[in-house]
N, C-alpha and C. Protein backbone atom coordinates (compact mmCIF):
# COMPACT_ATOMS: atom_id res chain seq x y z
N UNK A 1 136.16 167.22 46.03
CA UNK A 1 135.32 166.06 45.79
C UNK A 1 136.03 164.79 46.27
N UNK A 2 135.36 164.33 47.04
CA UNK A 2 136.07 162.58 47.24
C UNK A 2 135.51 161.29 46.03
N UNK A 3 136.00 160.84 45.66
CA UNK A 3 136.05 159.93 44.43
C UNK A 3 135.34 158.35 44.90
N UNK A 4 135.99 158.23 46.01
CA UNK A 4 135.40 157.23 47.00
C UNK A 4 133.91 157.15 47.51
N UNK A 5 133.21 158.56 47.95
CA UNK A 5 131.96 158.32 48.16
C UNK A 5 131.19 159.21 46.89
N UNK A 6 131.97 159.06 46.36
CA UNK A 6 131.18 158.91 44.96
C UNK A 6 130.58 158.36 44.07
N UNK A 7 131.44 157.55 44.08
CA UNK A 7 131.64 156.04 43.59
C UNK A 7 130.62 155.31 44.63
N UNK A 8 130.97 155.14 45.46
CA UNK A 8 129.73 154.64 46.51
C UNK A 8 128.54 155.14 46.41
N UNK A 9 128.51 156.78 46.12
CA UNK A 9 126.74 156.84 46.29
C UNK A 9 126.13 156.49 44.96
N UNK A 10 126.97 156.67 43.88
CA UNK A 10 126.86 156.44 42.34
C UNK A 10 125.97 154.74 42.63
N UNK A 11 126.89 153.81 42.87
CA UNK A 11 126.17 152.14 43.30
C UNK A 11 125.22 152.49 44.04
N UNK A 12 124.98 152.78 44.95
CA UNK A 12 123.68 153.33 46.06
C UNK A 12 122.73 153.35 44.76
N UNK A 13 122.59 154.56 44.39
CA UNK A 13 121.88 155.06 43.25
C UNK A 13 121.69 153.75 42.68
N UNK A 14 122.34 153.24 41.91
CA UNK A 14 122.19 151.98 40.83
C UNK A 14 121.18 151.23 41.38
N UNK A 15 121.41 150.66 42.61
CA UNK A 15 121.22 149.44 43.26
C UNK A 15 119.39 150.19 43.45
N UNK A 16 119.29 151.40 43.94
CA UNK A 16 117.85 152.00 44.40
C UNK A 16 117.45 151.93 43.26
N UNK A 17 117.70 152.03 42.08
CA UNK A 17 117.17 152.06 40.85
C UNK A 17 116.82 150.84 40.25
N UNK A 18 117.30 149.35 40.56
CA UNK A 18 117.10 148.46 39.83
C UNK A 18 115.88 147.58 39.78
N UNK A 19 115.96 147.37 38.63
CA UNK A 19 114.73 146.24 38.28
C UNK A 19 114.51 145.16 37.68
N UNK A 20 115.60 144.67 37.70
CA UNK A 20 115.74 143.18 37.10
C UNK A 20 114.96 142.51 37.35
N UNK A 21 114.41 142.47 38.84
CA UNK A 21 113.45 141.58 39.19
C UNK A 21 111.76 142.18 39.11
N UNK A 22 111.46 143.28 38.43
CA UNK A 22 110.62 143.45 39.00
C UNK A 22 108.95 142.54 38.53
N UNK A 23 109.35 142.07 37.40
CA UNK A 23 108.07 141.08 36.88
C UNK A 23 107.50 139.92 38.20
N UNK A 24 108.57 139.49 38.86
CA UNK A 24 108.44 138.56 40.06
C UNK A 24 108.57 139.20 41.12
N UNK A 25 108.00 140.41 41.43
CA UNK A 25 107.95 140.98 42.81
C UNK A 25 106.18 141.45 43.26
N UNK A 26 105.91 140.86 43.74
CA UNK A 26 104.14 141.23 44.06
C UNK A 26 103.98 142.54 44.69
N UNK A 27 104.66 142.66 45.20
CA UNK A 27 104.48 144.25 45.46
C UNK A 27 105.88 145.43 44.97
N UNK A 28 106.01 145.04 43.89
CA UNK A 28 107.38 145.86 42.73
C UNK A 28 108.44 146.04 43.64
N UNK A 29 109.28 146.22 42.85
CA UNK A 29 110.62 146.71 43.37
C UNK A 29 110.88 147.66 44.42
N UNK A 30 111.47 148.04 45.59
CA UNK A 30 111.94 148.84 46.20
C UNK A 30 113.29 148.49 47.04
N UNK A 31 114.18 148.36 46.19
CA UNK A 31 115.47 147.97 46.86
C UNK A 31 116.21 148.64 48.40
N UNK A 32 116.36 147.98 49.34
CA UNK A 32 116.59 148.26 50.48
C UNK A 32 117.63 147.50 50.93
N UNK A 33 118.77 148.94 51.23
CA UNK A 33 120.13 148.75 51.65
C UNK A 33 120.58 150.07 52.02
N UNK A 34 121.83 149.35 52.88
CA UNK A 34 122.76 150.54 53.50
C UNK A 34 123.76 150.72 53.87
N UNK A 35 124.74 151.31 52.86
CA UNK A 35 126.21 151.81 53.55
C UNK A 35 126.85 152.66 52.63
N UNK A 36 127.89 152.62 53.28
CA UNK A 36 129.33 153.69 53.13
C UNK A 36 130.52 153.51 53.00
N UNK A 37 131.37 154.31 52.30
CA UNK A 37 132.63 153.19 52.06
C UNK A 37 133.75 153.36 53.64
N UNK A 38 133.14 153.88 54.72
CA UNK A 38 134.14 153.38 56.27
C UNK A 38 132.87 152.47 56.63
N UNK A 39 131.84 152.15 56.41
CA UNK A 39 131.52 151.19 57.32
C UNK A 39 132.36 150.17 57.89
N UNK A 40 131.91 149.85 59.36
CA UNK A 40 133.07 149.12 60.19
C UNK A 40 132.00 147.59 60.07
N UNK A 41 131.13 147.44 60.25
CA UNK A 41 130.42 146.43 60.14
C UNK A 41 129.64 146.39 59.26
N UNK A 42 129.36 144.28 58.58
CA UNK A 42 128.27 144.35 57.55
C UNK A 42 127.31 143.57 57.95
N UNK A 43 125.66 143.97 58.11
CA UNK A 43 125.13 142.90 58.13
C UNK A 43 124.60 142.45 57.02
N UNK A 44 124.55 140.70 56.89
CA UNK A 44 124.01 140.17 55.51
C UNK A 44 122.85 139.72 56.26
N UNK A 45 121.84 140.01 55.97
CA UNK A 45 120.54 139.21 56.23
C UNK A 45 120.03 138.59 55.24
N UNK A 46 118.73 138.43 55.38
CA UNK A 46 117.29 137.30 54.51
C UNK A 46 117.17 138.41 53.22
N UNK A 47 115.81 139.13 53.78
CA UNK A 47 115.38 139.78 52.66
C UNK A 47 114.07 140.48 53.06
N UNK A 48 113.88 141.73 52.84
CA UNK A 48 112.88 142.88 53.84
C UNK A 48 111.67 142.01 53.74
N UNK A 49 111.01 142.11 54.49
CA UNK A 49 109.55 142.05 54.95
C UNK A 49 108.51 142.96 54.42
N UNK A 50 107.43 142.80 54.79
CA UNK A 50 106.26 143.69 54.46
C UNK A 50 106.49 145.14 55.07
N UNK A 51 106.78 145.05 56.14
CA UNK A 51 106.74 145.95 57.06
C UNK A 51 107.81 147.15 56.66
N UNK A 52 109.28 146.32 56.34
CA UNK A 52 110.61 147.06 55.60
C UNK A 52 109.80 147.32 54.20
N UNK A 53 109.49 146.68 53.79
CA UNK A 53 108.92 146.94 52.09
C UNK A 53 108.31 148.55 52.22
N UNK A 54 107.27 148.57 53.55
CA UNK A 54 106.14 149.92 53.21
C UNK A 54 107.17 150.91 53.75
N UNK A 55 107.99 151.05 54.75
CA UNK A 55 109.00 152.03 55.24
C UNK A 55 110.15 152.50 54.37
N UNK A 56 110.66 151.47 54.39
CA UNK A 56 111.85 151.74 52.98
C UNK A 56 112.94 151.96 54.66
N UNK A 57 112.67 151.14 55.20
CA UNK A 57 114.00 151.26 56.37
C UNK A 57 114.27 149.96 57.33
N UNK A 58 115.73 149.49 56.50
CA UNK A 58 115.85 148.20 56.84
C UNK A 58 116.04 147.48 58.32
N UNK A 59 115.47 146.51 58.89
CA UNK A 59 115.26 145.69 59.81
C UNK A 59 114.27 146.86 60.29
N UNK A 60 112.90 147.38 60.15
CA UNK A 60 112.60 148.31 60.95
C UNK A 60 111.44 147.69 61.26
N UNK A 61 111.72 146.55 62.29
CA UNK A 61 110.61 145.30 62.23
C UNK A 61 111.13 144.53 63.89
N UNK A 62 110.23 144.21 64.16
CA UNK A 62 110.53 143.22 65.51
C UNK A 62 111.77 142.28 65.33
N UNK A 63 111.99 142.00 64.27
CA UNK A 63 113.16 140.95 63.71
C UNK A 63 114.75 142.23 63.76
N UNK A 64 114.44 143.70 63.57
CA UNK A 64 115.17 144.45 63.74
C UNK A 64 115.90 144.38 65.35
N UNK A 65 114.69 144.63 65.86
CA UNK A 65 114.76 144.79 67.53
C UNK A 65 115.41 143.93 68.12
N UNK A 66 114.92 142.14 67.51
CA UNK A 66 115.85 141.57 68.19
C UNK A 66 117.39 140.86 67.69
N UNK A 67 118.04 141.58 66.74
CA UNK A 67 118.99 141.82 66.26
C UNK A 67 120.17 142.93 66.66
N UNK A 68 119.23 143.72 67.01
CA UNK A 68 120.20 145.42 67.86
C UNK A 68 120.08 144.51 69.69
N UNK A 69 119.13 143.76 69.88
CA UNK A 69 119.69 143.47 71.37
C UNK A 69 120.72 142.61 71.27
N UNK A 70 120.44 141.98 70.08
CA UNK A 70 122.00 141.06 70.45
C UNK A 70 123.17 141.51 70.14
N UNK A 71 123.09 142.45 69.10
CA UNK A 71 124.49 142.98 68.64
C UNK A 71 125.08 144.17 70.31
N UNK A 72 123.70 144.44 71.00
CA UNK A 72 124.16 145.67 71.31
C UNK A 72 123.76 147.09 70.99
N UNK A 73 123.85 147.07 69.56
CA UNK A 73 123.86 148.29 68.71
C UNK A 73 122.58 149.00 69.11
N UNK A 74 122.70 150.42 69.49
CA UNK A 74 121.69 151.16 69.75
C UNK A 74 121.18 151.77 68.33
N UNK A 75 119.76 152.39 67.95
CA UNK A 75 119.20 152.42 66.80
C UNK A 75 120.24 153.75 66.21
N UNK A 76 120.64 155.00 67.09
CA UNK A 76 121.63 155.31 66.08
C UNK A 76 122.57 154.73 65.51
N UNK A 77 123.19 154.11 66.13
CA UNK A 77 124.70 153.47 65.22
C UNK A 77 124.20 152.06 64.54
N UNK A 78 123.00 151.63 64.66
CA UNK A 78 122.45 150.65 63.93
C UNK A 78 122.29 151.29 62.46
N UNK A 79 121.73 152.76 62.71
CA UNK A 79 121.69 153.27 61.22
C UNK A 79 122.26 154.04 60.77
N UNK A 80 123.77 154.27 61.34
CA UNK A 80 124.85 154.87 60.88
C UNK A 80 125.52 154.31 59.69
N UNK A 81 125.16 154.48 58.36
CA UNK A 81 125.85 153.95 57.48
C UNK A 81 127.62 153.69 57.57
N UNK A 82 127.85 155.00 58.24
CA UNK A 82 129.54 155.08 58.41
C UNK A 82 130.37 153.89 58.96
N UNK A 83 129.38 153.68 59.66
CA UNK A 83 129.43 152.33 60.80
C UNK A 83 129.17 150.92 60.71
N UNK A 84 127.87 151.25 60.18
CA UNK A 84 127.44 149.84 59.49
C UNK A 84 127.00 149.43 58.44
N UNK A 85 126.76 148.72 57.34
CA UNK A 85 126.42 148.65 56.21
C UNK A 85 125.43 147.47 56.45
N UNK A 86 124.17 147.60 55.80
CA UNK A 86 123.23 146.47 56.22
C UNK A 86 122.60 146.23 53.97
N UNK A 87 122.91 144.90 54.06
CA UNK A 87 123.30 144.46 52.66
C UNK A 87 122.25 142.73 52.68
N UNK A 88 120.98 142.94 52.55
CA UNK A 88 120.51 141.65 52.67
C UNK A 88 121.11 140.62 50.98
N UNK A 89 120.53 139.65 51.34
CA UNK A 89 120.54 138.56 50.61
C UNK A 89 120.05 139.02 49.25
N UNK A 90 118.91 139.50 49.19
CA UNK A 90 117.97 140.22 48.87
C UNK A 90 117.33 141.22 48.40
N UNK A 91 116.96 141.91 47.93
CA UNK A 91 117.04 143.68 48.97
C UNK A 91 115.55 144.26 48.35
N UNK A 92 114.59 143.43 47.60
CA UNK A 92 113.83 143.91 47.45
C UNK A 92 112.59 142.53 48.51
N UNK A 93 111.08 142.69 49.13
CA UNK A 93 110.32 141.64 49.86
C UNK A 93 110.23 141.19 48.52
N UNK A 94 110.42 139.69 48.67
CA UNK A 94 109.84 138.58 47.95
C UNK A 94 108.99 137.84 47.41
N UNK A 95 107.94 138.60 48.32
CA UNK A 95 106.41 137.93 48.21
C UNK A 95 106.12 136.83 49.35
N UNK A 96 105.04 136.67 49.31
CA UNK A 96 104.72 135.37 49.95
C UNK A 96 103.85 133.99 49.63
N UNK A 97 105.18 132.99 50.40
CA UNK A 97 104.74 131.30 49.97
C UNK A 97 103.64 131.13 50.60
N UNK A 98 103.64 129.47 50.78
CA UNK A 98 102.88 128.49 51.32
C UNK A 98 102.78 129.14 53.05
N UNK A 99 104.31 129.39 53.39
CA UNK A 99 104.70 129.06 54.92
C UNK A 99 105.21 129.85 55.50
N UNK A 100 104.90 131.13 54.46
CA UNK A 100 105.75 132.50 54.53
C UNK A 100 106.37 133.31 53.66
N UNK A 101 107.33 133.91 53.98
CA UNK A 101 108.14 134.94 53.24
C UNK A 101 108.68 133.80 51.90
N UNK A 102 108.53 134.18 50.80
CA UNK A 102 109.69 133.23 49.93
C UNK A 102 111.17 133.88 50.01
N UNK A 103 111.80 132.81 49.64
CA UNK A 103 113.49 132.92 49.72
C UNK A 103 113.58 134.03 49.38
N UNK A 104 114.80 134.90 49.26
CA UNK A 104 115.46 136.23 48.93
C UNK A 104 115.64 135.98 47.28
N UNK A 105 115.28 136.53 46.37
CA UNK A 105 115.63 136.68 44.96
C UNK A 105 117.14 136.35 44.85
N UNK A 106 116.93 135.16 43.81
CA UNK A 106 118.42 135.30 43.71
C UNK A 106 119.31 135.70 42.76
N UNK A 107 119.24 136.72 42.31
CA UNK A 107 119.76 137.74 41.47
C UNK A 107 120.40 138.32 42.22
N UNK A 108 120.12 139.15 43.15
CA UNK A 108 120.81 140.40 43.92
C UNK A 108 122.13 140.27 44.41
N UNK A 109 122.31 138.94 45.05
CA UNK A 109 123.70 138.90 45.64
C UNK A 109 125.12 138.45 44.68
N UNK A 110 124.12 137.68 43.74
CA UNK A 110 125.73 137.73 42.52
C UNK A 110 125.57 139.42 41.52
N UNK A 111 124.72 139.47 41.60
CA UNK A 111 124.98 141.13 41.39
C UNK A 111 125.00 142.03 41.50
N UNK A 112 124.78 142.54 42.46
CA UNK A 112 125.29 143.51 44.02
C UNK A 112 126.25 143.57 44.90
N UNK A 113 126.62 142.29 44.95
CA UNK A 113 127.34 142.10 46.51
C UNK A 113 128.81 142.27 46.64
N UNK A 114 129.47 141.81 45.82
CA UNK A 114 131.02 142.04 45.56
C UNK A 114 131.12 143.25 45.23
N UNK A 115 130.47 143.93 44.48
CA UNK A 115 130.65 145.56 43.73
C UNK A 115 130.49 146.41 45.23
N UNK A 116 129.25 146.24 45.96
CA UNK A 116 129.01 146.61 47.72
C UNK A 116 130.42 146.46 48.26
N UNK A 117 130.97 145.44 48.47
CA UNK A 117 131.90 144.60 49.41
C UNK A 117 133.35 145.81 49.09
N UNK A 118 133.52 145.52 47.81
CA UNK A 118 134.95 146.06 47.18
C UNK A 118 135.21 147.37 47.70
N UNK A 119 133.62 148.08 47.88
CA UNK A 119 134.07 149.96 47.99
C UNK A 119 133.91 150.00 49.87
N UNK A 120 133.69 148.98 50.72
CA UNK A 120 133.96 149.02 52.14
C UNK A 120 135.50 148.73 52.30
N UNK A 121 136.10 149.43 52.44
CA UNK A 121 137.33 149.42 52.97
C UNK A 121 137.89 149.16 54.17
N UNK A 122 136.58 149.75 55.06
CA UNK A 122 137.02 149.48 56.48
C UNK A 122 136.66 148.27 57.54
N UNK A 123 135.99 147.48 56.42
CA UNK A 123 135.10 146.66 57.03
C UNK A 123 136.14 145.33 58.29
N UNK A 124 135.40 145.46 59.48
CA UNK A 124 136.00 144.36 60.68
C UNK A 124 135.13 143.51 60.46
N UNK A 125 134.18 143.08 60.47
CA UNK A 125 133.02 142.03 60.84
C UNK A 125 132.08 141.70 59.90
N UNK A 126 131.56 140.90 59.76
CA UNK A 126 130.27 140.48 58.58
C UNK A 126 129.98 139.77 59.26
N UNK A 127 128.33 139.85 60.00
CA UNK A 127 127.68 139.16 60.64
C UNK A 127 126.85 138.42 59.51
N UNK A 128 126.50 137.23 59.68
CA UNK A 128 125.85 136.01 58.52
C UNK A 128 124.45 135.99 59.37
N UNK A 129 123.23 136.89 58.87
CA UNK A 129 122.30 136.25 59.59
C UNK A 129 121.48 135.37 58.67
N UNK A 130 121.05 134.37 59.21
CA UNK A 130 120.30 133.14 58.65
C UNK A 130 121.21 132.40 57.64
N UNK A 131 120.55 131.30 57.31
CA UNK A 131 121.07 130.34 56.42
C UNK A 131 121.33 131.08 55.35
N UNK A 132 120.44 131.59 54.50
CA UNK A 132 121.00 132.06 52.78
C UNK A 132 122.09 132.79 52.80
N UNK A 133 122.63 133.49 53.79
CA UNK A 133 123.80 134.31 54.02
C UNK A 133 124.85 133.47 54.31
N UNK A 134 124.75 132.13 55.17
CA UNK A 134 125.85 131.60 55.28
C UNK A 134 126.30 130.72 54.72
N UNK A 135 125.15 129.99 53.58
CA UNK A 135 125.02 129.25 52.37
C UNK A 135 126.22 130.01 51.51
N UNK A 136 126.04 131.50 51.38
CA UNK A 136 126.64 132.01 50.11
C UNK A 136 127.76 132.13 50.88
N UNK A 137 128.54 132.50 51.85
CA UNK A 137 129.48 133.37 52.80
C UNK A 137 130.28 131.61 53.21
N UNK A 138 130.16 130.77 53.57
CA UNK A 138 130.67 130.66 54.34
C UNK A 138 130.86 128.66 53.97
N UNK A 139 132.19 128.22 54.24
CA UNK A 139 132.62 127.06 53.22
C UNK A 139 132.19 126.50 54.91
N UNK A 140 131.14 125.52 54.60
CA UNK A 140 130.49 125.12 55.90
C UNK A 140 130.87 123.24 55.68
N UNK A 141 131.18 122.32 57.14
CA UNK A 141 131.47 121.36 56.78
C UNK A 141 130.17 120.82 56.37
N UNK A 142 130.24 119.77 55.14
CA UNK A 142 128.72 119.33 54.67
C UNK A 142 127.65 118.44 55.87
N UNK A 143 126.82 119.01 55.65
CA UNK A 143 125.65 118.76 56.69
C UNK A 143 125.75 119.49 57.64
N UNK A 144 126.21 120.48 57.40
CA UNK A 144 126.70 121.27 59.04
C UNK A 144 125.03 122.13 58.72
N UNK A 145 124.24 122.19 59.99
CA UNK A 145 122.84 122.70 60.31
C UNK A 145 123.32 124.42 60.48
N UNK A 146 122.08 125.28 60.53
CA UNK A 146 122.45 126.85 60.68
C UNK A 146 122.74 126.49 62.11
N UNK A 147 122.09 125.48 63.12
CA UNK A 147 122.27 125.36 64.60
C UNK A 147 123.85 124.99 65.14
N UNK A 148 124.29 124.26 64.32
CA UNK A 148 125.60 123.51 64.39
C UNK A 148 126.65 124.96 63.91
N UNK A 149 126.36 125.84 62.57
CA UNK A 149 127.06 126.98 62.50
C UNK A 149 127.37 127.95 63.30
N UNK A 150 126.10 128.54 64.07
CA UNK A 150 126.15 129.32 65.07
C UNK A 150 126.52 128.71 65.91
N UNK A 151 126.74 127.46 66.93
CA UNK A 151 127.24 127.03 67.63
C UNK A 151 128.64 127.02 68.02
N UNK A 152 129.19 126.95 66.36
CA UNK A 152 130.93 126.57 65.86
C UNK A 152 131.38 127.81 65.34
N UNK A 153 130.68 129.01 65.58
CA UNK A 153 130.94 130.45 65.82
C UNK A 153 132.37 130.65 65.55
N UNK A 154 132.96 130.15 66.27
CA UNK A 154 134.78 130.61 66.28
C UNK A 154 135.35 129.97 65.23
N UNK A 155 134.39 129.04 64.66
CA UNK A 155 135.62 128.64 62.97
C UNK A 155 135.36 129.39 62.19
N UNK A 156 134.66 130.38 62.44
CA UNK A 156 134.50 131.39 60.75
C UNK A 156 134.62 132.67 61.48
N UNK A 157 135.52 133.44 62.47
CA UNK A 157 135.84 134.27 62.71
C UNK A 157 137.45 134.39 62.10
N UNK A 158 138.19 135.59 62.02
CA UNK A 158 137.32 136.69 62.77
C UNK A 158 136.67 137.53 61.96
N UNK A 159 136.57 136.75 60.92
CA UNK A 159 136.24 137.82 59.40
C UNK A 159 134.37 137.64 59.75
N UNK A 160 133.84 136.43 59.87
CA UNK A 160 132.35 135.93 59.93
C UNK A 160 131.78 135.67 60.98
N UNK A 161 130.81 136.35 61.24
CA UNK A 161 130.41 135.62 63.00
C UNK A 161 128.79 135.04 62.48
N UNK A 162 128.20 134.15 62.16
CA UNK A 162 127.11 133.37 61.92
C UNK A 162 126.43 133.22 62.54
N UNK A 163 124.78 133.85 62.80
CA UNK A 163 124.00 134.07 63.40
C UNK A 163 122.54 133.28 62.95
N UNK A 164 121.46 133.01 64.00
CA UNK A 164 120.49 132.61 63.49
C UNK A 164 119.58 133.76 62.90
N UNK A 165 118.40 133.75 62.34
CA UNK A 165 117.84 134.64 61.60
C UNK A 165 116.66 135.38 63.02
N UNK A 166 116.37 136.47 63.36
CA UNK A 166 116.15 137.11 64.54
C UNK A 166 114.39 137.07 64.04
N UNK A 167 113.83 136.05 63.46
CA UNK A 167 112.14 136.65 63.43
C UNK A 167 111.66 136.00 64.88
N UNK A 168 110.65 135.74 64.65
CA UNK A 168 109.68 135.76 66.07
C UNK A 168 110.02 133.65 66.45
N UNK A 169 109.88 133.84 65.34
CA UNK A 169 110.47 131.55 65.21
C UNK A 169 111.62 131.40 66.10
N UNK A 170 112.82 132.56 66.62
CA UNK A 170 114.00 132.46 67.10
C UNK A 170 113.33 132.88 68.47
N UNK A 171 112.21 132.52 69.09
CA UNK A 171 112.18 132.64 70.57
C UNK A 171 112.39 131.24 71.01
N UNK A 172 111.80 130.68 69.91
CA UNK A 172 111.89 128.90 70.21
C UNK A 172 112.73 128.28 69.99
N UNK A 173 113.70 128.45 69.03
CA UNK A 173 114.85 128.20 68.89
C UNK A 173 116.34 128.29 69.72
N UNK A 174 115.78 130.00 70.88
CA UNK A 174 116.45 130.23 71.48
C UNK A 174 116.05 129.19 73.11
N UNK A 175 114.94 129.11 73.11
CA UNK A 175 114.66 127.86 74.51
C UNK A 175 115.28 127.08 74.08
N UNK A 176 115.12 126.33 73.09
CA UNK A 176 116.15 124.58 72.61
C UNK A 176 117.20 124.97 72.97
N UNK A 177 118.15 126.04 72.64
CA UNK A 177 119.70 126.35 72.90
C UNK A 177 120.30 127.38 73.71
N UNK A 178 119.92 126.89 74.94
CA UNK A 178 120.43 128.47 75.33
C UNK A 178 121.61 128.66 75.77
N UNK A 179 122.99 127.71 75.13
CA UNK A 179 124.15 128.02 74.67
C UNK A 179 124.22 129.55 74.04
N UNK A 180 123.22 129.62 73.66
CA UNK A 180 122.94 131.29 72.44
C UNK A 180 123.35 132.32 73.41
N UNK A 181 122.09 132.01 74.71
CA UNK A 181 122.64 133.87 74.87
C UNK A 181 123.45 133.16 76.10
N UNK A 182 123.84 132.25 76.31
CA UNK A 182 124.73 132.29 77.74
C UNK A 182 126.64 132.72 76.98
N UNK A 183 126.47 131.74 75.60
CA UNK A 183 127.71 131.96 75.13
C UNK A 183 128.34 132.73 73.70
N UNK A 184 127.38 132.94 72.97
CA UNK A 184 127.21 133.53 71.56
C UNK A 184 126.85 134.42 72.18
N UNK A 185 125.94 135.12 72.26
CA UNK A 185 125.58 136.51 72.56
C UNK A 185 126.19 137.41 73.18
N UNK A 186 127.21 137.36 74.36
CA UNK A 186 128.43 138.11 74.95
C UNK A 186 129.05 138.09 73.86
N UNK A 187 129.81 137.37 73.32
CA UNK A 187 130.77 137.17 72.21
C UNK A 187 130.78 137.99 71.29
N UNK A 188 129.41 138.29 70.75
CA UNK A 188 128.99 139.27 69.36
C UNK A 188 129.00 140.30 69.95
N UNK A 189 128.35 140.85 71.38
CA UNK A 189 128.32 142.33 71.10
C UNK A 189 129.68 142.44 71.65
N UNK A 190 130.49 141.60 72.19
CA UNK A 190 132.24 142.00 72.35
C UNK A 190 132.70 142.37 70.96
N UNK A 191 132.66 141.69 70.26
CA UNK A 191 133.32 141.48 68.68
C UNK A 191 133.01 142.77 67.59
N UNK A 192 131.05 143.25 68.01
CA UNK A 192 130.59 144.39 67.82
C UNK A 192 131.64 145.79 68.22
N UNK A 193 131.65 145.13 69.41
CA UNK A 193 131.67 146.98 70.23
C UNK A 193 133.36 146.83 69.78
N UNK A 194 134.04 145.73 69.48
CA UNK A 194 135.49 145.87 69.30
C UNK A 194 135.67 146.30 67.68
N UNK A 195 135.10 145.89 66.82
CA UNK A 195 134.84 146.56 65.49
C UNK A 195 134.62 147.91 65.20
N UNK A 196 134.03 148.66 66.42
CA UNK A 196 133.58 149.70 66.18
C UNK A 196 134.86 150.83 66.95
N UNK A 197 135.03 150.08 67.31
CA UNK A 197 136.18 151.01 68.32
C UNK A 197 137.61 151.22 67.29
N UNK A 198 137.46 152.80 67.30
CA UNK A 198 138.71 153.25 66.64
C UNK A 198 140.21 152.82 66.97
């Protein structure tokens, strides 16, 4: 018996099981996450969608797609737990606002996330996608924009690489800056494919 992914699938379990939130979830609980205690990479994202909500398989959404082109990551080793651990903000859909998705519940990450964090041992990288991830992750100078973060990329390496959030809004975001993929985007799937490499 290994004690280690025991202990890991034991939290797995927990975390699939919880319901703290479920009075404020419009379409109930279904917690969605993924890893292992060698994962080499973590992603922190937002918080599943409709689409992740009905599948029960995280980023499995156009916002997925354009997240694996930038990392690189092909859909196996995207869903290689061993490899990667994908840990939203979040982990159950939120419902929806005025203007969209509402914020990620905020329960989950002060009580999930360190207990997650502690049993990855192997972890190289924690990619920060969107603001609520780099809000919690990352001692940012005040007023510093998510645009100004991802930009200044190399002050929160090599532990954090800070990313914008990959929905369909980041096509336009990516015309305003296309610092992104001329100079951020080589960078990550270098940093990727170097994380992953034994």
């Amino acid at each position: 018996m290994d004690p280690v992914a025991d202990s890991t699938n034991a939290l797995l379990r927990d975390i699939r099981g919880c319901r703290v939130c479920a009075d404020d979830l419009a379409l109930g609980p279904r917690p969605i996450v993924q890893f292992a205690a060698p994962s080499r990479i973590v992603i922190i994202g937002q918080a599943p969608g409709t689409r992740v909500h009905a599948s029960g398989v995280p980023w499995d959404d156009p916002s997925g797609e354009r997240l694996r082109e930038w990392t690189g990551l092909d859909s196996a080793t995207f869903y290689d737990a061993a490899k990667v651990a994908l840990v939203p903000m979040g982990f159950c859909y939120p419902g929806t606002g005025a203007s969209g998705d509402l914020p990620p519940r905020p329960e989950c990450a002060p009580l999930w996330h360190e207990r997650i964090l502690a049993r990855l041992s192997a972890v190289r990288l924690t990619l920060l996608v969107g603001g609520y991830a780099q809000q919690h992750y990352l001692q940012r100078p005040k007023r510093h924009t998510l645009t100004e973060t991802v930009r200044d990329f190399t002050l929160f390496g090599p532990r954090y690489f800070p990313l914008p959030h990959p929905s369909w809004r980041s096509g336009g975001w990516m015309q305003r800056n296309p610092w992104f993929e001329r100079d951020v985007a080589p960078a990550l799937r270098a940093r990727v494919a170097a994380a992953l490499t034994d």
